[in-house]
C-alpha atoms as a PDB file:
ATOM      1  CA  UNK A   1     -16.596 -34.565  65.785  1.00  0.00           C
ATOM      2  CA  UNK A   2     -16.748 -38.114  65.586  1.00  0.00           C
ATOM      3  CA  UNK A   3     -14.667 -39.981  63.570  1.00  0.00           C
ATOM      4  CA  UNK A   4     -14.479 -44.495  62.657  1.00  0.00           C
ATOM      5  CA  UNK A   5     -12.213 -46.525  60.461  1.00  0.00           C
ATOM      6  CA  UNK A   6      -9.106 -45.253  59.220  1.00  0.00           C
ATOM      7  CA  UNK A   7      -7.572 -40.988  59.228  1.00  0.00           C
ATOM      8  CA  UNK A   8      -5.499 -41.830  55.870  1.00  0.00           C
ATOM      9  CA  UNK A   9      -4.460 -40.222  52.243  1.00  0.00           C
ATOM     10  CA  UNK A  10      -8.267 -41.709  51.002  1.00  0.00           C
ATOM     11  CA  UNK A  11     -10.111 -40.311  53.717  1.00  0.00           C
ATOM     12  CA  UNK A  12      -8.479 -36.759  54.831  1.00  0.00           C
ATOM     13  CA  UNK A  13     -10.320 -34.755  51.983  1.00  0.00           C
ATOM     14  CA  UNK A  14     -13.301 -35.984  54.420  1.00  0.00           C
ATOM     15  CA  UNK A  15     -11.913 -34.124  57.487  1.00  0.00           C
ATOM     16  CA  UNK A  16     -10.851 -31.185  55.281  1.00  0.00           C
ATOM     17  CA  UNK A  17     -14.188 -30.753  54.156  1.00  0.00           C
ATOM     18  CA  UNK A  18     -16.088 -31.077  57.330  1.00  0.00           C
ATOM     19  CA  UNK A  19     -13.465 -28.619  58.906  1.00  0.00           C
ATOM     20  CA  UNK A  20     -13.894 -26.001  56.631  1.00  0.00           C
ATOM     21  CA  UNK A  21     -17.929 -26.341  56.950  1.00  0.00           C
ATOM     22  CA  UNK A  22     -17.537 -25.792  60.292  1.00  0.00           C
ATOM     23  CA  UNK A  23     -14.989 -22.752  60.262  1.00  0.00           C
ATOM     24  CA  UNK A  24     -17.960 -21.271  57.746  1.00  0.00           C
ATOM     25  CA  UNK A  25     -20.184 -21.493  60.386  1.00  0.00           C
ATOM     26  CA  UNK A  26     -17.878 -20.119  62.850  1.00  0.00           C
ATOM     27  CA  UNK A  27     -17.402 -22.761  65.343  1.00  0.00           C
ATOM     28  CA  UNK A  28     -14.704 -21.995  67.219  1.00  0.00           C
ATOM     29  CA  UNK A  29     -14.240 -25.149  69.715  1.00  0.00           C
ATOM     30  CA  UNK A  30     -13.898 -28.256  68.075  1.00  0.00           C
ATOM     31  CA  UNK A  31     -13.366 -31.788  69.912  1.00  0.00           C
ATOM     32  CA  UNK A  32     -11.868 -34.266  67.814  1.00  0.00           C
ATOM     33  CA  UNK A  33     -12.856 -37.786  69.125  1.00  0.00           C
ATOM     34  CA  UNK A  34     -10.323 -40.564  67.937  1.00  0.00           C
ATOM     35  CA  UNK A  35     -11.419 -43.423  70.002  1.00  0.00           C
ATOM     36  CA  UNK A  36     -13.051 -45.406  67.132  1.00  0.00           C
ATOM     37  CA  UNK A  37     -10.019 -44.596  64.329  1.00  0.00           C
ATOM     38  CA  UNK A  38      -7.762 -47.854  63.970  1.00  0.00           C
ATOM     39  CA  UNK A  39      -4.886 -46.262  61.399  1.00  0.00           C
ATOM     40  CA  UNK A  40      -3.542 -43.048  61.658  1.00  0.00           C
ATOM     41  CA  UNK A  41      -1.463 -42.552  58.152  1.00  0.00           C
ATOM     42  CA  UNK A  42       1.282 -39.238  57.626  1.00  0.00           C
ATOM     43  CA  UNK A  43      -1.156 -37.503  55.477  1.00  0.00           C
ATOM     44  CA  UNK A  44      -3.594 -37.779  57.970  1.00  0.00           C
ATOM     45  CA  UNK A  45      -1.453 -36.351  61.086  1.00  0.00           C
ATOM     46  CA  UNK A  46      -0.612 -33.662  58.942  1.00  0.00           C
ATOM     47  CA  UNK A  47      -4.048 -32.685  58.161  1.00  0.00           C
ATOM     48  CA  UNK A  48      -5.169 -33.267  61.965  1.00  0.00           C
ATOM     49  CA  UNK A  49      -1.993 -31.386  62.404  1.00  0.00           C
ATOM     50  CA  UNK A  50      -2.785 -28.591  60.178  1.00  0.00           C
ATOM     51  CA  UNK A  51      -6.308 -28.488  60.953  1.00  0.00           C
ATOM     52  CA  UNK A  52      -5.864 -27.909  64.526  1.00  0.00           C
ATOM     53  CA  UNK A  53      -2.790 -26.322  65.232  1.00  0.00           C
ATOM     54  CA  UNK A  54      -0.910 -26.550  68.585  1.00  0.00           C
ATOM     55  CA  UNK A  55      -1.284 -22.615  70.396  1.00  0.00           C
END
């Protein structure tokens, strides 16, 4: 998953949504590219947080 622009309070609903399309469809690996996101908000680590857990 590809991601641009800002992971923030606006955008996170975004990531939710695509993450729970995905865990529908059973994917079970997911690689999170960051390399084009400038701003990285608290609502957004928690929901990268929350989204992918450490193990």
């Amino acid at each position: 998953m590809e991601m641009e622009g800002a992971l923030f309070f606006g955008t996170v609903s975004m990531l939710e949504t695509c993450i729970a399309n995905l865990t529908r469809e059973n994917v079970v690996h997911v690689v999170l590219d960051l390399r084009r996101v400038r701003h990285v908000d608290a609502t957004g680590t928690q929901a990268r947080e929350k989204a992918f857990p450490r193990k």
